[in-house]
Structure formats: C-alpha cells, structure tokens
Protein backbone atom coordinates (compact mmCIF):
# COMPACT_ATOMS: atom_id res chain seq x y z
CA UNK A 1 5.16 -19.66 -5.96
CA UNK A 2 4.73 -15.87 -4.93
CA UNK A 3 4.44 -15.20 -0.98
CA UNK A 4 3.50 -12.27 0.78
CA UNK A 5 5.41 -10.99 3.18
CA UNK A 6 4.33 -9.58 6.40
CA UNK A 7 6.04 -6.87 9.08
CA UNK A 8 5.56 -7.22 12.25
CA UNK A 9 7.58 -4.11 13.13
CA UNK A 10 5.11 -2.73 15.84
CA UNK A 11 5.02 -4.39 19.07
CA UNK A 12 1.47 -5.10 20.85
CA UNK A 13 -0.18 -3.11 18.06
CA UNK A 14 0.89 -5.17 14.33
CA UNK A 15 -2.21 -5.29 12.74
CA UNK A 16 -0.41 -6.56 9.81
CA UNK A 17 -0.48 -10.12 11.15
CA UNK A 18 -4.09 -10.53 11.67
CA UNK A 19 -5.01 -8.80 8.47
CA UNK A 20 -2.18 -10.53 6.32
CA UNK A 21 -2.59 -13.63 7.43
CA UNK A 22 -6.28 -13.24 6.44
CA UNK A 23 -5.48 -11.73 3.17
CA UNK A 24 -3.08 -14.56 2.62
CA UNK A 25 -5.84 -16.94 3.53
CA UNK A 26 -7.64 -15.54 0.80
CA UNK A 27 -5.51 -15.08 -1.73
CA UNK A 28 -4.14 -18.86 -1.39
CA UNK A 29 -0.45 -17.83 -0.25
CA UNK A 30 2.16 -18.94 1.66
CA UNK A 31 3.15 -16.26 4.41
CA UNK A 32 6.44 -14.83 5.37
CA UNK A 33 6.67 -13.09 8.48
CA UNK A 34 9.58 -10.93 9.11
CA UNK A 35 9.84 -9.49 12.85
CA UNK A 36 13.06 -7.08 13.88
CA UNK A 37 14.32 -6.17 17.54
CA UNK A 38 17.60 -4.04 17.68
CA UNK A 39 19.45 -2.12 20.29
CA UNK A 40 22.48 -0.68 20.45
CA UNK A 41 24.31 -3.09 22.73
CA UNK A 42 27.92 -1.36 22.03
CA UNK A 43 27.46 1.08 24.02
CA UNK A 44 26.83 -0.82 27.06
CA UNK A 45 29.86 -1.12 29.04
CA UNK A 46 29.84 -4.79 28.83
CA UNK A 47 32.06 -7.75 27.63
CA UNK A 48 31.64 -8.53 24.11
CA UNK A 49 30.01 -12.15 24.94
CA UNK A 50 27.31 -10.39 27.22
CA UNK A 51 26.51 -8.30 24.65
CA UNK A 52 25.95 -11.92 22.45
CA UNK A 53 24.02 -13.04 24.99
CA UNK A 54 22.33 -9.95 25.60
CA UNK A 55 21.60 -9.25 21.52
CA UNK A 56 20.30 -14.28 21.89
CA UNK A 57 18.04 -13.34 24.76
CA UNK A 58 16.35 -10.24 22.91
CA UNK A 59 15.80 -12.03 19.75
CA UNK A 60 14.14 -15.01 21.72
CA UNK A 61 11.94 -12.90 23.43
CA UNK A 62 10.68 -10.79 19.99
CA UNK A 63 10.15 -14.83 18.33
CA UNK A 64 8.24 -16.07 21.33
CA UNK A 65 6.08 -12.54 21.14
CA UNK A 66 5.40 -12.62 17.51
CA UNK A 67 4.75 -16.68 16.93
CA UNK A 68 1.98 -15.93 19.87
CA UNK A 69 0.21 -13.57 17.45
CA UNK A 70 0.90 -15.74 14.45
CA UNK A 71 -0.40 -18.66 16.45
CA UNK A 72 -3.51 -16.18 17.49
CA UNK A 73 -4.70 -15.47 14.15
CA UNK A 74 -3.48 -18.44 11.41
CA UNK A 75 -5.84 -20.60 9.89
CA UNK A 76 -5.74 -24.72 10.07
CA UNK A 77 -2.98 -25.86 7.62
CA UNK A 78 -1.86 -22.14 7.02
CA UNK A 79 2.10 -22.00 5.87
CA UNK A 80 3.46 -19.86 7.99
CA UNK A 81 7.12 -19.00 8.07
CA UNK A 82 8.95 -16.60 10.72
CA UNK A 83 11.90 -14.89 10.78
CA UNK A 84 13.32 -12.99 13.73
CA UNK A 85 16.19 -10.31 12.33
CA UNK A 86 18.56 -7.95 14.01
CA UNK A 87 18.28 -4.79 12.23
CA UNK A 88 17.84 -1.16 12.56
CA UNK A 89 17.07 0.22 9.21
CA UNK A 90 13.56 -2.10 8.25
CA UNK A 91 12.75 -0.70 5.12
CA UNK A 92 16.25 -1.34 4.11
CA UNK A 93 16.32 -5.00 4.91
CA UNK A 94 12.13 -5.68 3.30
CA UNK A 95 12.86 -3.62 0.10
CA UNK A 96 16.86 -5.86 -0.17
CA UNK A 97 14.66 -8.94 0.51
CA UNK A 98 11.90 -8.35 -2.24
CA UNK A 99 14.78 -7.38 -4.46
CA UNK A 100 16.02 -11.43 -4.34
CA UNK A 101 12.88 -13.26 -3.40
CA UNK A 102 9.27 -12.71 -5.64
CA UNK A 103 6.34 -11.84 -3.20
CA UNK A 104 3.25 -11.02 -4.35
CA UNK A 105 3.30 -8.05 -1.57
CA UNK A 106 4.14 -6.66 1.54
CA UNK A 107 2.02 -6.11 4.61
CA UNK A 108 2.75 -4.30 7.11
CA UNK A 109 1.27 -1.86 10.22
CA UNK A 110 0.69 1.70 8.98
CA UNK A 111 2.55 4.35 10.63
CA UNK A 112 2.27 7.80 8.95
CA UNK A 113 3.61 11.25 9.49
CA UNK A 114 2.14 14.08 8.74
CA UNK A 115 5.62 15.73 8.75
CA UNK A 116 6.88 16.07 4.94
CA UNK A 117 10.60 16.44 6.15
CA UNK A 118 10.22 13.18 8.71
CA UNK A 119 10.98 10.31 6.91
CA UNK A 120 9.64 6.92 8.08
CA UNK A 121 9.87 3.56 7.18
CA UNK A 122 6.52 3.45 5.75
CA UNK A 123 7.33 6.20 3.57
CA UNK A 124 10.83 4.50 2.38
CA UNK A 125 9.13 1.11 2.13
CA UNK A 126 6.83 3.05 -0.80
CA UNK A 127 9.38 4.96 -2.42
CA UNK A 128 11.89 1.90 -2.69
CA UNK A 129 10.53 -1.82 -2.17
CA UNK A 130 9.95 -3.76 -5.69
CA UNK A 131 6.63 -5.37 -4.27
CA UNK A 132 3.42 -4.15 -3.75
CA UNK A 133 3.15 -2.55 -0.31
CA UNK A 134 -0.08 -3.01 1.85
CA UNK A 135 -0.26 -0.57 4.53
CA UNK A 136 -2.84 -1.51 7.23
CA UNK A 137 -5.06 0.61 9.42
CA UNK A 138 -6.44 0.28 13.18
CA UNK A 139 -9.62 -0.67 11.58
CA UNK A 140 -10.84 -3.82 11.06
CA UNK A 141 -12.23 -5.24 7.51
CA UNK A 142 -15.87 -6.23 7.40
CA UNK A 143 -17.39 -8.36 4.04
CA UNK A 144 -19.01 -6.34 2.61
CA UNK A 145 -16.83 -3.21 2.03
CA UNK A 146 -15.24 -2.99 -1.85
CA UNK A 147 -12.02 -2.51 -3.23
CA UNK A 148 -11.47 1.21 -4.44
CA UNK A 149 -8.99 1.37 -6.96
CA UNK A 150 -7.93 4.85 -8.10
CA UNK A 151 -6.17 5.40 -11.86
CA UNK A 152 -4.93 8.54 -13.60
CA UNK A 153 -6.62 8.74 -16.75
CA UNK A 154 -5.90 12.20 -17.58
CA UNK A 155 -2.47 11.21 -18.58
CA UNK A 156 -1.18 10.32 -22.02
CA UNK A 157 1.56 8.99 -21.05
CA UNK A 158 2.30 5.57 -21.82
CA UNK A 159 4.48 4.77 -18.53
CA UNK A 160 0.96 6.03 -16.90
CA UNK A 161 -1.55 4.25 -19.11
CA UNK A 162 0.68 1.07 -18.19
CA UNK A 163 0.33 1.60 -14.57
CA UNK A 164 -3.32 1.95 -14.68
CA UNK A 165 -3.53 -1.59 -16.52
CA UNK A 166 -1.28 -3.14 -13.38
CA UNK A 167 -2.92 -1.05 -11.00
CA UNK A 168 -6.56 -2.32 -11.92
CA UNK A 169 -5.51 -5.90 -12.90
CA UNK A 170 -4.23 -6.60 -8.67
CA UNK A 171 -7.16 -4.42 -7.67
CA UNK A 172 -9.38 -6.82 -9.47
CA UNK A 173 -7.82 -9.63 -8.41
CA UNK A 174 -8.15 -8.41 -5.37
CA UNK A 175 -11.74 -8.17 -4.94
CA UNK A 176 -11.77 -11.04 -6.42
CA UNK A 177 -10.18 -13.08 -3.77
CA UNK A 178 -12.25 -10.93 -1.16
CA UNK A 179 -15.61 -11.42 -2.84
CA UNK A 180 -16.78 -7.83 -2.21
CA UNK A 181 -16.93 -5.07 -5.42
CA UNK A 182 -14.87 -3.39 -7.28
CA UNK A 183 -14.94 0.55 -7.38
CA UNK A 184 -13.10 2.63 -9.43
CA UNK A 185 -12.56 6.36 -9.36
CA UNK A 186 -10.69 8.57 -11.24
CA UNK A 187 -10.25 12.64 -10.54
CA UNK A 188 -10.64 15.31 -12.82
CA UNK A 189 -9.17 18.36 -11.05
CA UNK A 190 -8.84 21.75 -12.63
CA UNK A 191 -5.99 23.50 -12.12
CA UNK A 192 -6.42 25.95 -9.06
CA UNK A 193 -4.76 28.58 -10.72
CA UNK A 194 -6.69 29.00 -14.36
CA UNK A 195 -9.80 28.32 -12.19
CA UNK A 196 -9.23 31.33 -9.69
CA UNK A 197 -8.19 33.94 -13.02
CA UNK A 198 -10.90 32.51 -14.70
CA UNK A 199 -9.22 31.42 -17.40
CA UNK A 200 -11.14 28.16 -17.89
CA UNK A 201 -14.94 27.40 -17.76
CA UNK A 202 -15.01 24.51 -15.72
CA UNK A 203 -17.58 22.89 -17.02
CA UNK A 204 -16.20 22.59 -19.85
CA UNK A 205 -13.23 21.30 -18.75
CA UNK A 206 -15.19 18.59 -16.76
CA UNK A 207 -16.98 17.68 -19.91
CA UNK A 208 -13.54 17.75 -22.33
CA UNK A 209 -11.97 15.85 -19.76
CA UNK A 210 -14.42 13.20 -19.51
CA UNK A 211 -14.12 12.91 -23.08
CA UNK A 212 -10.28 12.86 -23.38
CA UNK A 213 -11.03 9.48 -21.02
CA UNK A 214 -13.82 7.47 -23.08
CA UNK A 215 -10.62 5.74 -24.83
CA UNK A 216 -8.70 5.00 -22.23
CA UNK A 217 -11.78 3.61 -20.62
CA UNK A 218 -13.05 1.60 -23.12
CA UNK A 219 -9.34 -0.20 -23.12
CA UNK A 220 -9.52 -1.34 -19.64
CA UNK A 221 -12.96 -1.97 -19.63
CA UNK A 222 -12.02 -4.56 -22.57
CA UNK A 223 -8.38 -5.74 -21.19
CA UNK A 224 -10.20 -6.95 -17.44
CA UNK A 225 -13.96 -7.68 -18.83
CA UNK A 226 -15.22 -5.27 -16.73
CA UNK A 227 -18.09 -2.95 -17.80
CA UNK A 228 -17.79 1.05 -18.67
CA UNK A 229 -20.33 2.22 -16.37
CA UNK A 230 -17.87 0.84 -13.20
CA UNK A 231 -15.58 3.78 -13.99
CA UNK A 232 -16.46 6.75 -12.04
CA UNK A 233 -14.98 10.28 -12.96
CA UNK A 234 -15.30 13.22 -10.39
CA UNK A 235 -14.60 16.40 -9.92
CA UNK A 236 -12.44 17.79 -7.36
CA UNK A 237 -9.15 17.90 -5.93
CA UNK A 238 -7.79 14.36 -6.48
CA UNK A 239 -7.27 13.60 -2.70
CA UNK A 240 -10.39 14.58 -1.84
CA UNK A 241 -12.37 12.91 -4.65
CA UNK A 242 -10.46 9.78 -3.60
CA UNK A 243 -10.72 9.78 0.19
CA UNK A 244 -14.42 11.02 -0.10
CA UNK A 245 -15.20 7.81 -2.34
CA UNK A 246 -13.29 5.87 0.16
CA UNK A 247 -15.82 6.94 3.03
CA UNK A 248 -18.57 6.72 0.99
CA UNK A 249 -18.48 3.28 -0.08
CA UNK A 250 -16.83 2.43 3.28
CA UNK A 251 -14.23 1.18 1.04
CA UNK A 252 -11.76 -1.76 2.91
CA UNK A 253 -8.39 -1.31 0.77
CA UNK A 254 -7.70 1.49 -1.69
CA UNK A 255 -5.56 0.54 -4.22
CA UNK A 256 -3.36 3.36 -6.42
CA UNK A 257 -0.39 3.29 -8.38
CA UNK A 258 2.51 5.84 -7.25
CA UNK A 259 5.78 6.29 -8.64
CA UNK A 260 8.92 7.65 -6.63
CA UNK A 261 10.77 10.29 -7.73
CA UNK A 262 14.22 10.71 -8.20
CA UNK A 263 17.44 12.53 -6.87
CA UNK A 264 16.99 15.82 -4.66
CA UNK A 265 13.18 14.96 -5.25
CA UNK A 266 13.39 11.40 -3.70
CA UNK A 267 11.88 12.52 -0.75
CA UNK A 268 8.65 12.81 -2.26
CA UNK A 269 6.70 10.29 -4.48
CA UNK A 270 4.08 11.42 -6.97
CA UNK A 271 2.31 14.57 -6.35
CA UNK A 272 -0.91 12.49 -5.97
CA UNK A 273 0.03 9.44 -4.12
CA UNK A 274 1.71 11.94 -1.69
CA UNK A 275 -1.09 14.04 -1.29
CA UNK A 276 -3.84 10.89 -1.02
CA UNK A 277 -1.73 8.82 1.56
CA UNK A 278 -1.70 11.66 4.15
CA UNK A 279 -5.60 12.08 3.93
CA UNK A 280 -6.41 8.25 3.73
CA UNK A 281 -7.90 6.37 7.03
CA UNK A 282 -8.54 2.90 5.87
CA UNK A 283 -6.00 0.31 4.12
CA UNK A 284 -3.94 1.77 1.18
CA UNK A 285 -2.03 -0.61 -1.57
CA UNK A 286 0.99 1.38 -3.29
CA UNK A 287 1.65 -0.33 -6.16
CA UNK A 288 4.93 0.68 -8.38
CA UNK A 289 5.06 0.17 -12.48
C-alpha cells in the first residue's frame, strides 16, 4: 500500500508533520517520516571514533526532537514510521527514495526563494522527485477552504491533456478525502506582446479561447463525473488568475501539474509552474506526468 512521506527538514518550524500527519489521517495512509541532521565532523580536529560518537549523539538528539512532534500531533492507532538519516543533499536522498519505494506523496515544510539563480531543495525536490510533492505553508488549514486545482487547457498537446486528467483526478481525490470543494481554474492569457501592438482584439481571443476549451472540458467533466459549470476560465496573466482565485476562495491546497525541463534549462520548470510557485502563499501540490 502507497505511503506518504513526510520531511521534517526544518527544525522548531516543520509544519509538514502536523499537516501530513493530518492529511495522512485523512487520506487513510501509513506515514513515513524522514528527518536529516549533518555536519561536517572531518574537519574537526578529532579522532576518528569521536567523530562516531560525535556524528551517534547528533542523530539521537534530531530522533528524540522529531518523535516529540510526531508524538504531538498523531492520531490514536496512526502508523507512524521514523527515520533519522545522515545526509547533506535532502532532495537527493527523498527523490532516490521515491525512485525505489511507491508513496502516494511527499510533504514537506515550504521554503522558497525568490532568487531564480539560488537553488533550494524545495525547488530540486519539484524538478526531480517521482512523487507528488506537497509543499506546506505557515498557515494553518481550516474545513471549510476548497481544493483549487489549476489545468492548462489551452494546450493541444497530448503529454498536456494527459497531465490535466492526473492533475484533476488527485485534486479530486483530494477534496474528497478533505470533504471541502473542488475549484478549478484555468487561465486564458493573451500574449503581452500582440496585445501591446494591437495585433489581437482581445475579446475575441477570450471568446475563441473559451471555445478552443468546450472539448477538452466536456472530457474531464465526463472522465471524473464532475459537472461543466465547475470549470472556471479567466482572463489574465496565469499567475495572477491563479493566486487571485486562491485568495478568493481562501483556497487550502492548490494543486497544478508542472513539468521540469531539461539540460542547460533544468534550472527552471515550466514557465507557469515557475511563475505561480513564487506568487503562491498557501499549500501548493506539484504534481509531475
């Protein structure tokens, strides 16, 4: 059976436990939590079995820290399963562990840059781990606040009509298991250039657009029994049209598909997850075809 996986990679402050444990609660999973502690003990000028006993005492310390926050926030009965490792490199170790071992996600603390060059784990975690990847905000959830789940449906491609169909089917699910709404929003931005030459009417476009959709619509509508009139289309700048749904419905978790580039471009994932996860406050769920 599929786990879900939570990092607690941020001492005093891993929201991830409290909110995956919850998640896990309600999604009827077993839990994996992974915690890491690392220093580089080398260059200490010690003997090679105080730096063992150094490197014993450290990892003790991080297991009796994190099982008190487990132990804080499980529910009776709740599986829980921890793992203290010695590593420096996280996102290498989470996405070489969802590689061998199905989980149905990974949750962990978000920590975002605004820095494009900067490259942190959360970042690495989205462009490379195999599982869904669940980062968390400072916020906490409350009932009533939906699901949001954002799809392209401007694209023709079939890789991206694919990812829609996974992308809404978890988001669903999702909601589901939460018992709160689903929302769904798609963007129809026109691009900046033709609009500032004037070379498209953009109402028009809006109204073409929204067109160009119906089909793709009416597929997913059928595929997850859910009716038409859920799907919202907007205008705008996709990262605004999403985060401003977000905050309007007070959305808890927005879910979005994103797919990582490759070679010199690796640094970057899709122009629109890219652009969306640096202007989104509450939960976000990256979710890879």
């Amino acid at each position: 059976m599929s786990k879900i996986l939570i990092i607690a990679d941020i001492k005093d402050k891993c929201y991830a436990i409290p909110r995956g444990l919850q998640l896990a609660a309600k999604l009827g999973q077993d839990t994996d939590v992974v915690a890491f502690t690392y220093a580089p003990l080398k260059q200490l000028k010690v003997k090679t079995t105080e730096q063992a006993d150094i490197r014993k005492r450290l990892l003790a310390e991080r297991e009796r820290d994190v099982q008190a926050r487990i132990n804080k926030f499980r529910q009776p009965g709740q599986k829980v399963c921890l793992e203290v490792v010695w590593a420096k490199d996280i996102d290498r170790w989470v996405s070489k562990r969802c590689a061998t071992k199905k989980y149905l996600g990974v949750v962990k603390t978000g920590n975002r840059s605004d820095s494009l060059v900067h490259t942190s784990t959360d970042w690495q975690l989205l462009r490379e781990c195999p599982a869904p990847v669940l980062l968390v905000a400072e916020k906490k959830w409350h009932r009533a606040r939906p699901v949001l789940v954002t799809l392209d449906l401007s694209s023709s491609m079939v890789s991206k009509r694919a990812l829609n169909d996974k992308v809404l089917g978890i988001a669903k699910g999702l909601a589901g298991a939460l018992d709160v709404e689903l929302e769904i929003i798609t963007a129809i931005e026109i691009p900046t250039l033709l609009s500032d030459l004037d070379l498209v009417d953009p109402i028009a476009f809006v109204k073409e657009a929204k067109e160009d959709m119906k089909s793709q619509i009416r597929k997913l509508a059928a595929a997850h029994d859910i009716p038409e009139s859920a799907f919202h289309c907007k205008r705008g700048p996709v990262e605004k049209v999403i985060t401003s749904r977000a905050a309007k419905v007070r959305a808890q978790i927005v879910v979005m598909g994103t797919v990582a580039r490759k070679g010199v471009r690796a640094r970057l994932l899709g122009n629109t997850a890219e652009r969306v996860l640096r202007h989104m406050k509450t939960d976000v769920m990256a979710i890879k075809p």
